[in-house]
N, C-alpha and C. Protein backbone atom coordinates (compact mmCIF):
# COMPACT_ATOMS: atom_id res chain seq x y z
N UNK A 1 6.38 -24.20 25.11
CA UNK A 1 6.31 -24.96 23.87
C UNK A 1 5.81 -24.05 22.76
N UNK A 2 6.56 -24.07 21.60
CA UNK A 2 5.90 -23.10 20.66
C UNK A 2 4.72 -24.25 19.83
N UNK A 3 4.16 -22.97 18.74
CA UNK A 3 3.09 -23.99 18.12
C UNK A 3 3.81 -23.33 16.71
N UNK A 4 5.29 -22.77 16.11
CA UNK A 4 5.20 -22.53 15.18
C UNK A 4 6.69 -23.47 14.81
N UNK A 5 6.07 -24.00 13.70
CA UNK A 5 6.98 -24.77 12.54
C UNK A 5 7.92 -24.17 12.20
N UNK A 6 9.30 -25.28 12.16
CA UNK A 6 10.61 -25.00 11.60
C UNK A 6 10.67 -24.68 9.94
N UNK A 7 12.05 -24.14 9.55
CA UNK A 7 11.88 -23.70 9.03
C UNK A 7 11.87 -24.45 7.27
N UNK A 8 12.10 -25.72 7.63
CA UNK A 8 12.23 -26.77 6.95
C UNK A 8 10.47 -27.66 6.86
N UNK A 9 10.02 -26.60 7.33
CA UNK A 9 8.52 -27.52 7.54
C UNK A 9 7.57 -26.53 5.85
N UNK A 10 6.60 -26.56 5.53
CA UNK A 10 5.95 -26.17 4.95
C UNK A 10 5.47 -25.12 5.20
N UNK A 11 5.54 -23.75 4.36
CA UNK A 11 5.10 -22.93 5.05
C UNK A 11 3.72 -22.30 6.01
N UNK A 12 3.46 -21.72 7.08
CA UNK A 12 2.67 -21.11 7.58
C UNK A 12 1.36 -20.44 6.57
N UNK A 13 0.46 -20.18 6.10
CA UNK A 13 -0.47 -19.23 5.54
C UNK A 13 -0.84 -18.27 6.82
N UNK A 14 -0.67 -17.03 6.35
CA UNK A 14 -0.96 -16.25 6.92
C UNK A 14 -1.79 -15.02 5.97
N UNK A 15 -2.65 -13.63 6.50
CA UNK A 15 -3.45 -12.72 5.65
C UNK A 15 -2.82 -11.96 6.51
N UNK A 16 -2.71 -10.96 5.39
CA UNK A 16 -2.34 -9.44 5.85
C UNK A 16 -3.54 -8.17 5.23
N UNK A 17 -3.46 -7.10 5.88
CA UNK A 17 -4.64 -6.56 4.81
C UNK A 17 -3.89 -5.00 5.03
N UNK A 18 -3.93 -4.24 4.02
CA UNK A 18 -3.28 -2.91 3.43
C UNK A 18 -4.62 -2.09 3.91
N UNK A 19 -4.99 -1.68 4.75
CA UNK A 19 -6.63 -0.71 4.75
C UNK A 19 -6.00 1.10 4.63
N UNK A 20 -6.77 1.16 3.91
CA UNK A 20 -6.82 2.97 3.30
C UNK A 20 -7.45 3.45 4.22
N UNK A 21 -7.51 4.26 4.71
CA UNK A 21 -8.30 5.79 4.97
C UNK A 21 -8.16 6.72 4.46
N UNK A 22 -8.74 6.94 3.13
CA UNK A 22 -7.98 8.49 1.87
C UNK A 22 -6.88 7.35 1.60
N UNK A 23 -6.06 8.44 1.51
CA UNK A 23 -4.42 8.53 1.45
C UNK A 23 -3.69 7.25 2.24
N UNK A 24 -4.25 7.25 3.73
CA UNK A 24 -3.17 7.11 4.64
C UNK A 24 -3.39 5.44 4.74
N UNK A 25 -2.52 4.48 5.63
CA UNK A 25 -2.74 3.35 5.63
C UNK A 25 -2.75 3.06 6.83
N UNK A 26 -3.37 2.11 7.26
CA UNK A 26 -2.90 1.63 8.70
C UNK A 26 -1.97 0.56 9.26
N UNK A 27 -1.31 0.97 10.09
CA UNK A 27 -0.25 0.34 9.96
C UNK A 27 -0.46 -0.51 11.97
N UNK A 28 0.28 -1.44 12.12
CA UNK A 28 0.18 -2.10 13.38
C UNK A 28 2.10 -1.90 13.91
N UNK A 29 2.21 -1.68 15.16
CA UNK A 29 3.85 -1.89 15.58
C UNK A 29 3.57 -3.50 15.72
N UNK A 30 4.12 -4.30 15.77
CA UNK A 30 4.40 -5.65 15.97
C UNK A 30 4.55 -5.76 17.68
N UNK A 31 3.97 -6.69 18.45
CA UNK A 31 4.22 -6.63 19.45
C UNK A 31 4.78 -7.85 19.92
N UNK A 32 4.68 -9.14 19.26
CA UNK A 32 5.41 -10.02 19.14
C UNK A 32 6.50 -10.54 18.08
N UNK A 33 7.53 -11.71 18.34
CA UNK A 33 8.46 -12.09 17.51
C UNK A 33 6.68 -13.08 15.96
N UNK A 34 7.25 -12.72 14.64
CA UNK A 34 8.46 -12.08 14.24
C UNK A 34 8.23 -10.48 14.13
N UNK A 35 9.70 -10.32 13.50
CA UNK A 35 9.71 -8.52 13.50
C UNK A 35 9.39 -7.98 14.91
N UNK A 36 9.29 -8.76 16.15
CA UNK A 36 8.55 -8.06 17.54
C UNK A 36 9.61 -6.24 17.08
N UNK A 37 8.64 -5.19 17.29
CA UNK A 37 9.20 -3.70 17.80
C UNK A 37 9.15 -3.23 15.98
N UNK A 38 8.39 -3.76 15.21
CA UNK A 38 8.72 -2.89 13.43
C UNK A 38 7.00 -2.65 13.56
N UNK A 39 6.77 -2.27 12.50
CA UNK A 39 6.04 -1.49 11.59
C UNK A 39 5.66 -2.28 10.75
N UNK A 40 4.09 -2.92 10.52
CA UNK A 40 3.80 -3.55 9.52
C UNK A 40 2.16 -3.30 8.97
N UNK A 41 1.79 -4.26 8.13
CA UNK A 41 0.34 -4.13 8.29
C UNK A 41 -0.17 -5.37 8.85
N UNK A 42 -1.46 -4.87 9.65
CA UNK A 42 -2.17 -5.84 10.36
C UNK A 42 -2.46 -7.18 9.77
N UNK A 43 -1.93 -8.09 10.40
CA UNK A 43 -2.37 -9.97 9.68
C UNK A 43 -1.77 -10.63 10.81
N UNK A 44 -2.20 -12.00 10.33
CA UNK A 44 -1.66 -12.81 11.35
C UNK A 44 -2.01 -14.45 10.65
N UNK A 45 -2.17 -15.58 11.64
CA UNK A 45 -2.54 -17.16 10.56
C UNK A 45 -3.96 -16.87 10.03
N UNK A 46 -3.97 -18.13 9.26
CA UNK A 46 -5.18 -18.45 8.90
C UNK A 46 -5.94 -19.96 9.96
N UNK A 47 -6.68 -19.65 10.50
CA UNK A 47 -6.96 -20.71 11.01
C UNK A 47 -7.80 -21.88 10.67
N UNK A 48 -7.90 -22.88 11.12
CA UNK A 48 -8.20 -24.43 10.29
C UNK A 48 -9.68 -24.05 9.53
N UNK A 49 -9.99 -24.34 8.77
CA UNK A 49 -11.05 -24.37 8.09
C UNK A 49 -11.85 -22.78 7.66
N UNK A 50 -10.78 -22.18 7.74
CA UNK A 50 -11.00 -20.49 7.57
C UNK A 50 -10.80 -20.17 6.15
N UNK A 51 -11.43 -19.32 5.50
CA UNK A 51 -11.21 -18.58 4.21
C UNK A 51 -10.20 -17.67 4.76
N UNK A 52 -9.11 -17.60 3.50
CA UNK A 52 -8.28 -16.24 3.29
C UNK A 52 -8.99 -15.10 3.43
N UNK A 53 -9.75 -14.59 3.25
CA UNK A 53 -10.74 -13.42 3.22
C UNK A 53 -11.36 -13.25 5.00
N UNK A 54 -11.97 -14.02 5.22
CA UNK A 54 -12.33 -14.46 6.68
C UNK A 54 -11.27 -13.98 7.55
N UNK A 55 -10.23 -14.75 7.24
CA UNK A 55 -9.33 -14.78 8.02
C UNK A 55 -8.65 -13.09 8.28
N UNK A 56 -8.86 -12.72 6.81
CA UNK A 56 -7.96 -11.22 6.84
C UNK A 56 -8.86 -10.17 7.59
N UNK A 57 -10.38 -10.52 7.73
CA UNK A 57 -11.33 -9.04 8.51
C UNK A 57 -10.69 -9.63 9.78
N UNK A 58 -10.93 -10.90 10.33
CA UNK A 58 -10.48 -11.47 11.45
C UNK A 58 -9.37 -10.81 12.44
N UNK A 59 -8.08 -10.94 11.37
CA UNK A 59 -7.08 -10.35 11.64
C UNK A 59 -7.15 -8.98 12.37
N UNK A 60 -7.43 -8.31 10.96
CA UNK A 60 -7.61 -6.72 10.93
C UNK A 60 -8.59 -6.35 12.31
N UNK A 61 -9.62 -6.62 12.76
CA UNK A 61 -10.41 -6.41 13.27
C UNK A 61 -9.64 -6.84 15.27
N UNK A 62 -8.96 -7.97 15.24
CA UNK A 62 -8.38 -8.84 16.46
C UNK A 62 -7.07 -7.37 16.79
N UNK A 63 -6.81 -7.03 15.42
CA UNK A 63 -5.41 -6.55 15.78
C UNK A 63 -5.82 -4.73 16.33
N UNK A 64 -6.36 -4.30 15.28
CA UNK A 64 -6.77 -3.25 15.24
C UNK A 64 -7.95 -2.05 15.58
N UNK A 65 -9.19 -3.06 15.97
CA UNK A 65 -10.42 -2.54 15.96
C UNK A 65 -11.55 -1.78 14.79
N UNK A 66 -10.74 -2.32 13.52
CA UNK A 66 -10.83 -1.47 12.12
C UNK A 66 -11.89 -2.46 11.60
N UNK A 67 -13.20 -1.85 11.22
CA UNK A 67 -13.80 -2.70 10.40
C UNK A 67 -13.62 -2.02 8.83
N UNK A 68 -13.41 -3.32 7.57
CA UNK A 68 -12.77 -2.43 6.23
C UNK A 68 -13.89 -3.68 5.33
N UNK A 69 -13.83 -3.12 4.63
CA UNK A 69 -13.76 -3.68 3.01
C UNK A 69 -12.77 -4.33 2.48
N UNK A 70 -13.11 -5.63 2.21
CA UNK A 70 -11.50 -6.32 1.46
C UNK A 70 -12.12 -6.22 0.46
N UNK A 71 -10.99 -5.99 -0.76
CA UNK A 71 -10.74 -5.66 -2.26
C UNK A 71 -9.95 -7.07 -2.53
N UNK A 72 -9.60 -6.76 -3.46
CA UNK A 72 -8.54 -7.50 -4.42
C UNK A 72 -7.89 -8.08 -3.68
N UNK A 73 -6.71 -9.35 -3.63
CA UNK A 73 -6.09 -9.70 -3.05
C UNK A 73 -4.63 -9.20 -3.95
N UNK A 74 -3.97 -8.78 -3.48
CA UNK A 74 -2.69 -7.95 -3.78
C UNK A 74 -1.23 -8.82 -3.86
N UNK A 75 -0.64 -9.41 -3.07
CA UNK A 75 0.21 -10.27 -3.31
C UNK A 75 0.38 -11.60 -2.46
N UNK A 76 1.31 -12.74 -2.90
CA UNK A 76 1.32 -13.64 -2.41
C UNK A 76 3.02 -13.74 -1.93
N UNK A 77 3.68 -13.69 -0.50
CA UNK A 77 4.97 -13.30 -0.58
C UNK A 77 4.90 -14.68 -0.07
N UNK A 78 6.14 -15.57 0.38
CA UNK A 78 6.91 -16.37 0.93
C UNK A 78 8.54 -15.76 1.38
N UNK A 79 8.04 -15.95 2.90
CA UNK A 79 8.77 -15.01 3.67
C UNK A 79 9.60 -15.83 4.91
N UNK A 80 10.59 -16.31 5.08
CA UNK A 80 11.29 -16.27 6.02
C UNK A 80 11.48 -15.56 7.58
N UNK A 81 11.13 -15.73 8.65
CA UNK A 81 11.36 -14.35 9.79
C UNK A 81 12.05 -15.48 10.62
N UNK A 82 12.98 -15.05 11.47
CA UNK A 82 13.42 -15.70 12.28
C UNK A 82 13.06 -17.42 12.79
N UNK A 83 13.62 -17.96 11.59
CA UNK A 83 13.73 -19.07 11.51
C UNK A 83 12.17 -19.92 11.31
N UNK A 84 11.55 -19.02 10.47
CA UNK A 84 10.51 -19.61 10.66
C UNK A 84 9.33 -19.22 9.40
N UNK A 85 8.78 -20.35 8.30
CA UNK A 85 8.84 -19.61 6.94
C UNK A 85 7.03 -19.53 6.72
N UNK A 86 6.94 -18.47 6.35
CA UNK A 86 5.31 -18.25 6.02
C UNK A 86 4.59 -17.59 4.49
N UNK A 87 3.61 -18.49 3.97
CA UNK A 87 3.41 -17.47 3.04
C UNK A 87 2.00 -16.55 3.43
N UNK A 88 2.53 -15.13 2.74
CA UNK A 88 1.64 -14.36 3.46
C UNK A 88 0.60 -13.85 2.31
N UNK A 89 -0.44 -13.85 2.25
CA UNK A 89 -1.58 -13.68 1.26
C UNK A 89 -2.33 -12.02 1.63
N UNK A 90 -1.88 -11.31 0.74
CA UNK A 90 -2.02 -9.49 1.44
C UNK A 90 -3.82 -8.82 0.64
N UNK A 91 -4.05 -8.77 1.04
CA UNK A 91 -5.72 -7.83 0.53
C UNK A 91 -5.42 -6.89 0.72
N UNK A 92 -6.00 -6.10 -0.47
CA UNK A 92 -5.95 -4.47 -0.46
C UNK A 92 -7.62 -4.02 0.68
N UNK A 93 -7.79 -3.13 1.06
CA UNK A 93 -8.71 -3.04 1.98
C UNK A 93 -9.42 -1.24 1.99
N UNK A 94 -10.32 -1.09 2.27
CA UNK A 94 -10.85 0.59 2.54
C UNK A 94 -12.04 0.00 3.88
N UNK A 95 -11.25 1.40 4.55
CA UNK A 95 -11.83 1.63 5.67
C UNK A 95 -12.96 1.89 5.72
N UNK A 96 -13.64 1.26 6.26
CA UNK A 96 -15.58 1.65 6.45
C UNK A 96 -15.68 2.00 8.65
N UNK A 97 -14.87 1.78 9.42
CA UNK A 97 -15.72 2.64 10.92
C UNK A 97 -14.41 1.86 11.34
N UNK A 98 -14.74 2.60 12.73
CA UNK A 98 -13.69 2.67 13.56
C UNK A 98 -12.26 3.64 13.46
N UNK A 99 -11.93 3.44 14.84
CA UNK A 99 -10.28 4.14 15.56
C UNK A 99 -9.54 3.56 15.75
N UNK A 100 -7.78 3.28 15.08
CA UNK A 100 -7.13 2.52 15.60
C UNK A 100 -7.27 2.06 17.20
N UNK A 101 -7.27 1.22 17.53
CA UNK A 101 -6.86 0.59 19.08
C UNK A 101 -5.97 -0.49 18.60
N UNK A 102 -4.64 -0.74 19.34
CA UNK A 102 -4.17 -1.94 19.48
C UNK A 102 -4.22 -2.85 19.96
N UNK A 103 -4.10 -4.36 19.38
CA UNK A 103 -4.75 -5.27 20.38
C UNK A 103 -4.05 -6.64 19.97
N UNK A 104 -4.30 -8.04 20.60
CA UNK A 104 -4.10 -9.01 19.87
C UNK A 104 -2.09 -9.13 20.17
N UNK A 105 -2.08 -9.24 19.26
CA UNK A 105 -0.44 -9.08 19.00
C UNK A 105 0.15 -7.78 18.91
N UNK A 106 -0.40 -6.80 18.63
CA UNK A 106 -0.35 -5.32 18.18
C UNK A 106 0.06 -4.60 19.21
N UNK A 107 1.53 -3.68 19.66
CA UNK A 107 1.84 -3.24 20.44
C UNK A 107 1.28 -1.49 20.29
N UNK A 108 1.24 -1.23 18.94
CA UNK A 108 0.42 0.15 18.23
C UNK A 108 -0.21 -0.08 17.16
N UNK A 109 -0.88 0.78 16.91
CA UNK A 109 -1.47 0.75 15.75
C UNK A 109 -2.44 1.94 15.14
N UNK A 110 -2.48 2.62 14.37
CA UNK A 110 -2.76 4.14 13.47
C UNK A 110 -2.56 3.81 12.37
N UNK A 111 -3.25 5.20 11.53
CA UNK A 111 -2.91 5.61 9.94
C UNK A 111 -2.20 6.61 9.77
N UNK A 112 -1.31 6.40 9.00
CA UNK A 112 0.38 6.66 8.34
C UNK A 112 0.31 7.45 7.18
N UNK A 113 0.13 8.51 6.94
CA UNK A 113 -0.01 9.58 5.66
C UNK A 113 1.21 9.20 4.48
N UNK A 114 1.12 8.90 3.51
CA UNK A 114 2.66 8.15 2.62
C UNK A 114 3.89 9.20 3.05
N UNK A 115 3.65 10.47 3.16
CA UNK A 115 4.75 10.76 3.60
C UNK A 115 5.58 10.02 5.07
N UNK A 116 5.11 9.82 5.83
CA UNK A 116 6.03 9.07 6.49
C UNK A 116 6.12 7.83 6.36
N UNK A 117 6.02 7.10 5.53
CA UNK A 117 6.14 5.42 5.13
C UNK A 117 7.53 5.22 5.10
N UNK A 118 8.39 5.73 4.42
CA UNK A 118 9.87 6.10 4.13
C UNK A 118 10.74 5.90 5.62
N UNK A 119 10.00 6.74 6.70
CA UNK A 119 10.81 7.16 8.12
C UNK A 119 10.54 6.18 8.87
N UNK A 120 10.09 4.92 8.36
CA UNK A 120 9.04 3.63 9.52
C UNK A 120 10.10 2.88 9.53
N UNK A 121 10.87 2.42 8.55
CA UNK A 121 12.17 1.80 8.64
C UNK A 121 11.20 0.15 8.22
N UNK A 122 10.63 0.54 7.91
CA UNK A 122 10.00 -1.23 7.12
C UNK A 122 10.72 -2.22 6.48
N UNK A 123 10.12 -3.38 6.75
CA UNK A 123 10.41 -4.70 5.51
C UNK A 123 10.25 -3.80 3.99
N UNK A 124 11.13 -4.27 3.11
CA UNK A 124 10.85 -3.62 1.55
C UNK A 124 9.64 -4.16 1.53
N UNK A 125 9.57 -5.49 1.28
CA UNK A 125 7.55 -6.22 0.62
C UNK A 125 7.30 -5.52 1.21
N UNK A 126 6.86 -5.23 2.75
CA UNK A 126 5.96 -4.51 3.52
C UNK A 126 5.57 -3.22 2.60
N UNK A 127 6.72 -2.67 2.66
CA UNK A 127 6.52 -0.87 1.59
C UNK A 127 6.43 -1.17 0.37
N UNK A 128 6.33 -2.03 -0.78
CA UNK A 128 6.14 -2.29 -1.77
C UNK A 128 4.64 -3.06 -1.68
N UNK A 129 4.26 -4.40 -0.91
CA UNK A 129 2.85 -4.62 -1.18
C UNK A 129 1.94 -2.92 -0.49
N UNK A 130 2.39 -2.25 -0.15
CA UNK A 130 1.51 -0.88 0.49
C UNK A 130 1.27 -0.49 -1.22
N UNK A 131 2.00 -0.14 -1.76
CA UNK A 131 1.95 0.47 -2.94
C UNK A 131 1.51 -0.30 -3.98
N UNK A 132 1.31 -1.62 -4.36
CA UNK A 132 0.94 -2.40 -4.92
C UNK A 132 -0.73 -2.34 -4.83
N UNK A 133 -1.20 -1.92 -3.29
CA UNK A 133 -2.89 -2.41 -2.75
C UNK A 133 -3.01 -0.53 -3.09
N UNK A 134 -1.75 0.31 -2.88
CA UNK A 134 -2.83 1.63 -3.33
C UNK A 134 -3.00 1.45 -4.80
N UNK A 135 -2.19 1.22 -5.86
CA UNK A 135 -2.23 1.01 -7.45
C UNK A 135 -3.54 0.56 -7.48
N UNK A 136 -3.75 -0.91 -6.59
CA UNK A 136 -5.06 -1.54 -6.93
C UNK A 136 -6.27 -0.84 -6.94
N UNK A 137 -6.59 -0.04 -5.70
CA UNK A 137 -7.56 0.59 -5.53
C UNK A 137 -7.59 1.63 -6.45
N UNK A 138 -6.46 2.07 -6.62
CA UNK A 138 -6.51 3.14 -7.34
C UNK A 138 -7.49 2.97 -8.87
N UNK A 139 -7.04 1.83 -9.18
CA UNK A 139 -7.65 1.47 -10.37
C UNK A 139 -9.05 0.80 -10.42
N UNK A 140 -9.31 0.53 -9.52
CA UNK A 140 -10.68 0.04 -8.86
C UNK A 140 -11.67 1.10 -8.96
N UNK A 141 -11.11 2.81 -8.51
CA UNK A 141 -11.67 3.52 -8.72
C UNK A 141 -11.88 4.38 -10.02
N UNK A 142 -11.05 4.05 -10.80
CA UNK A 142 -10.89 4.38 -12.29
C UNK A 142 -9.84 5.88 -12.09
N UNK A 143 -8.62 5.59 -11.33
CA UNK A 143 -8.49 7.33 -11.24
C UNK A 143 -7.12 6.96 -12.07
């Protein structure tokens, strides 16, 4: 029995979070449907009575082993995946401890230097909110 809503239902809320290290980002392989086998950043639902914010260390932390800093919240997408519609609420993030480990849903998971962002074969939002949460920070830091 699944527990996820058609696609005619209201969408899902879900947090995603963009975390920096320097330069690089961290990225999760997907280990389940949707996208099961791509390249994304770490998120997943929000659960009942959870803050967006809550929910996104939650995530990050279930998926990855990454404890970060959430920043800004970066975009709000409404997204379609295999029959099944979610809106996804993305935080820009900086890394404060830890080593990727994968976990949770997460079949991999590491930090991605921008040069290879291009060769990951990503969702566009995916590679566009990345660049959206570095702008943010960027400006966060006055550079």
């Amino acid at each position: 029995m699944t527990t996820e809503k058609p696609i005619d239902c209201a969408p899902v809320d879900c947090v995603g979070v963009i975390c920096f290290r320097g330069d690089d980002v961290l990225l999760i392989k997907r280990g389940t449907a949707p996208r099961k086998g791509e390249w994304s950043i770490p998120g997943g639902r929000i659960e009942d009575g959870e803050s967006e914010r809550d929910a996104a260390l939650r995530e990050l932390f279930e998926e990855t082993s990454i404890m970060a800093a959430l920043e800004d919240k970066v975009a709000t997408i409404d997204a379609q995946f295999e029959d099944f519609n979610y809106r996804l609420h993305d935080y820009a993030a900086r890394w404060i401890s830890g080593e990727p480990q994968f976990g949770d849903d997460a079949a991999d998971a590491r930090f991605v230097p921008p040069h290879e962002l291009d060769g990951l074969g990503m969702w566009s939002k995916t590679r566009e909110v990345i660049e959206t949460a570095r702008r943010s920070l960027s400006k966060a830091k006055g550079l």
